[in-house]
Protein backbone atom coordinates (compact mmCIF):
# COMPACT_ATOMS: atom_id res chain seq x y z
CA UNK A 1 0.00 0.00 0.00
CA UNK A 2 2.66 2.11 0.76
CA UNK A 3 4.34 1.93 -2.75
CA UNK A 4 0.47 2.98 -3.95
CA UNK A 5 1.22 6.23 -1.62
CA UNK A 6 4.50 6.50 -2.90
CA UNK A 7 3.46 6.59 -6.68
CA UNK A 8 1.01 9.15 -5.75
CA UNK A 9 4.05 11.52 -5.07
CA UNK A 10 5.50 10.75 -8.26
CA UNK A 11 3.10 11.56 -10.21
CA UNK A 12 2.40 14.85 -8.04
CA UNK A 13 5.95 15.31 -8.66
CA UNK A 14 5.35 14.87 -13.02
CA UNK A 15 2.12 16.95 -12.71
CA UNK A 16 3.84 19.67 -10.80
CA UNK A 17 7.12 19.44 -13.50
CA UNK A 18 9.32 18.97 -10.34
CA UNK A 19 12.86 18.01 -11.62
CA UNK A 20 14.23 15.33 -10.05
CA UNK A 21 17.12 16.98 -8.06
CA UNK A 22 14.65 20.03 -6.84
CA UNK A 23 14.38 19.76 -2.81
CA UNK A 24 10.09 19.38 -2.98
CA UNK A 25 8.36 19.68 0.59
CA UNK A 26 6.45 17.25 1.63
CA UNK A 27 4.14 17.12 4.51
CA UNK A 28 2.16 13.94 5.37
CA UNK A 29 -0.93 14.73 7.84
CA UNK A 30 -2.79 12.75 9.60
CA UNK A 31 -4.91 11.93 13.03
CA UNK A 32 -2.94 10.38 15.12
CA UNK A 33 0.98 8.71 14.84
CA UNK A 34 0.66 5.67 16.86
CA UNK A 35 -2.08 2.87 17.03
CA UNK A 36 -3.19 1.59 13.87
CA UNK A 37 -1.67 0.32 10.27
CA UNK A 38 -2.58 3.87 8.63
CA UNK A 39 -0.45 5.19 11.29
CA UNK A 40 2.14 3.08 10.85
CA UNK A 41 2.04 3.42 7.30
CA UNK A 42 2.37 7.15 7.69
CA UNK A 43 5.26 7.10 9.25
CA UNK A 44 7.23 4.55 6.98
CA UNK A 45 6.16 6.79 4.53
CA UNK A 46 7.93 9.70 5.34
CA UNK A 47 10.97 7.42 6.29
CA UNK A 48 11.11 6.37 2.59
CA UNK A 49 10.22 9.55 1.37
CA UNK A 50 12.99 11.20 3.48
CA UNK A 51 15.74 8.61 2.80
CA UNK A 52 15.09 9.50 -0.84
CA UNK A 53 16.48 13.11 -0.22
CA UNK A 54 12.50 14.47 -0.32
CA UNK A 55 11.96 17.28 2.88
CA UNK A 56 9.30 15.76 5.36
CA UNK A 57 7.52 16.94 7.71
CA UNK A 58 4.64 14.90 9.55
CA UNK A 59 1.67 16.58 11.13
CA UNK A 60 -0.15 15.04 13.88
CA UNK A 61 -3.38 15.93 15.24
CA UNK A 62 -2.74 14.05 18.47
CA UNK A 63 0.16 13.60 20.83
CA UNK A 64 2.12 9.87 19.90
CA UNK A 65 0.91 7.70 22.85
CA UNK A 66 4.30 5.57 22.62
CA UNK A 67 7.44 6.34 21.16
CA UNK A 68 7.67 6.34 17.12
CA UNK A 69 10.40 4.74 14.88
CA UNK A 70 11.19 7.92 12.80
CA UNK A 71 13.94 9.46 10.89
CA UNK A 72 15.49 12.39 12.85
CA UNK A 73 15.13 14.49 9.64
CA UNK A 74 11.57 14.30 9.39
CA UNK A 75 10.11 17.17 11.14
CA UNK A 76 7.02 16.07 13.62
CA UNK A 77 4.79 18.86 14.88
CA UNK A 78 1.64 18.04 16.86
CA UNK A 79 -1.65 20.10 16.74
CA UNK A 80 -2.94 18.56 19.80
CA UNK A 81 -6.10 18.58 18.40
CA UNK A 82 -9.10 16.02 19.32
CA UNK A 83 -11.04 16.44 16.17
CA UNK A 84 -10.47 17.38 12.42
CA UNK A 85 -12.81 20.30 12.91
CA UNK A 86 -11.21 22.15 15.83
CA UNK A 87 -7.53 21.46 14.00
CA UNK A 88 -8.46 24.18 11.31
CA UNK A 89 -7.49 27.05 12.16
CA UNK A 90 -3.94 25.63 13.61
CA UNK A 91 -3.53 23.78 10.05
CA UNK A 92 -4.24 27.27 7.91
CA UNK A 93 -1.56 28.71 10.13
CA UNK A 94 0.90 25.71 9.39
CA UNK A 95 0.50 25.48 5.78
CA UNK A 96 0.48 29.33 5.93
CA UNK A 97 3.64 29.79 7.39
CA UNK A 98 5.74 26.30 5.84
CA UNK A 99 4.61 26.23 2.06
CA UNK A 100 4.08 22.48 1.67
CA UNK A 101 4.29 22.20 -2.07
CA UNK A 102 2.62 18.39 -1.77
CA UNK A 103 -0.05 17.64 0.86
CA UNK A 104 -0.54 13.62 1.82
CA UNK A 105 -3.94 13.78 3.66
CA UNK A 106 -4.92 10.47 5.44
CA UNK A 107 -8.23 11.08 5.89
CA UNK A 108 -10.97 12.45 3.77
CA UNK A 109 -12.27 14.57 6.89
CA UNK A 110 -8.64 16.22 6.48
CA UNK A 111 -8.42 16.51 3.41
CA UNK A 112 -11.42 18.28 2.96
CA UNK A 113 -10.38 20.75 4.97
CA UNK A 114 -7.52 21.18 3.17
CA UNK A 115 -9.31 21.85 0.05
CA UNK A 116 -11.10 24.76 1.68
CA UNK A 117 -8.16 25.71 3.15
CA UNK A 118 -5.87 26.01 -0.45
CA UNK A 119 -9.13 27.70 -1.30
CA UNK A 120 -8.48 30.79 1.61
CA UNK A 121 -4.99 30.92 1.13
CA UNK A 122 -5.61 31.42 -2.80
CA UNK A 123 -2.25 28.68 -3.10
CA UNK A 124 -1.42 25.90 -5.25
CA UNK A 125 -0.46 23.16 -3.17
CA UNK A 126 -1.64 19.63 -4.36
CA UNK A 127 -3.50 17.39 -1.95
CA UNK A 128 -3.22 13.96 -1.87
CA UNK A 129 -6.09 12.11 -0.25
CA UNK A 130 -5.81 9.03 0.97
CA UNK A 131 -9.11 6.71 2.07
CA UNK A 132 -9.28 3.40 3.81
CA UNK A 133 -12.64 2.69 3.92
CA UNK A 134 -15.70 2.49 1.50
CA UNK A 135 -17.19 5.80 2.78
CA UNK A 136 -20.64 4.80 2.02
CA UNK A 137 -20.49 2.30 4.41
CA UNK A 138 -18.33 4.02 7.10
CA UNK A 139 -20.70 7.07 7.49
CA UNK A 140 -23.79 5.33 6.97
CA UNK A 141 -23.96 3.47 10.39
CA UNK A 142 -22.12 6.54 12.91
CA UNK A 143 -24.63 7.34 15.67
CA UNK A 144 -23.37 10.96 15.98
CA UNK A 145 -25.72 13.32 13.66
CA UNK A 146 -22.60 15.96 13.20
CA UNK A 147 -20.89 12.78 11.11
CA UNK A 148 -23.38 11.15 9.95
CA UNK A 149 -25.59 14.32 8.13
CA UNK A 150 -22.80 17.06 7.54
CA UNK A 151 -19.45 15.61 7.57
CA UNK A 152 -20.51 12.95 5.27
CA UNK A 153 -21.89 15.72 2.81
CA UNK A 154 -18.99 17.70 2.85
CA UNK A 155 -16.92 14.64 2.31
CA UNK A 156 -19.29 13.28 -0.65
CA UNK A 157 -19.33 17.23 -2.08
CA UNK A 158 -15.50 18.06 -2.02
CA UNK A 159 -13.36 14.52 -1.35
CA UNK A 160 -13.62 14.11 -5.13
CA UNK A 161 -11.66 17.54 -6.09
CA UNK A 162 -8.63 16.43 -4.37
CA UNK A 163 -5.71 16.60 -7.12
CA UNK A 164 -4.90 12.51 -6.51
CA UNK A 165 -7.10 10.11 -4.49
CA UNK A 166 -5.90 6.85 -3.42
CA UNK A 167 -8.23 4.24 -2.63
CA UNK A 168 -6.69 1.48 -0.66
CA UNK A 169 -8.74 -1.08 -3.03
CA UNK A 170 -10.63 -1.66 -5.98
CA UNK A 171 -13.84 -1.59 -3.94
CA UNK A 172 -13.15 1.74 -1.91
CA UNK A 173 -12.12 3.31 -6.13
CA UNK A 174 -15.59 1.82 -7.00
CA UNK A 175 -16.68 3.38 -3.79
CA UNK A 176 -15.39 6.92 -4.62
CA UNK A 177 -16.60 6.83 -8.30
């Protein structure tokens, strides 16, 4: 799956006419650092990505809960946020002041916030978002009405105009078609 992730940034890289030597930025953000295989694939991401000379920095909503196996290059910086929705306002100011050229989203919820943030900024950064589940199925069943009614609009409105999506399967591409 990783190698899916990682082709994603090369073709960022072709749409964006990078040349190969040109230091890009990189930032890969997600919930949370520690816990499940997203997680951990997040973080051998940008241990790849950084031992192939790429600048990484890896965004955390939440605090690591146990100690992470990551290269000392790759810049960590935690939001020490609960929620996607009350991380806004700290991720505008982040992208604001670093200039990620390539955003690695992995989560629709945050990468749909990205989109509206690129939109505020008036930037050109390209979002990668990355989904692990069928989304038809994950927010059909939540209990809370917040997920269930608006974040599952917003998601099914704006997921789609992220520059690459990858699906972690052919079902979840069906999924997002």
């Amino acid at each position: 799956e990783y190698l899916t992730v990682y082709k994603g940034v090369l073709d960022a890289k072709n749409q964006f006419n990078y040349q190969v030597n040109q230091n890009i930025k990189i930032t890969i953000l997600t919930s949370g650092v520690t816990g499940g295989g997203a997680e951990k694939i997040s973080v051998l991401l940008c241990n790849e990505l950084c031992k192939r000379g790429y600048d990484i920095q890896l965004w955390s909503l939440s605090k690591p809960q146990q100690r992470i196996d990551i290269n000392s290059r790759v810049i960590l910086r935690v939001f020490e946020k609960k929620y996607t929705r009350s991380s806004f306002f700290k991720l505008f100011s982040a992208i604001r002041e670093n200039e990620p050229r390539i955003i690695i989203a992995f989560n629709p919820q945050l990468a749909v916030s990205l989109l509206f943030i690129r939109y505020f900024l008036g930037t050109n950064f390209l979002i990668i978002g990355r989904s692990i589940n069928q989304l038809s199925r994950e927010y059909k069943y939540k209990k809370s009405i917040w997920i269930k009614y608006f974040v599952n609009n917003l998601i099914k409105s704006f997921f789609g105009y992220c520059d690459i999506i990858i699906a972690q399967s052919k079902g979840m591409r069906n999924d997002l078609i």
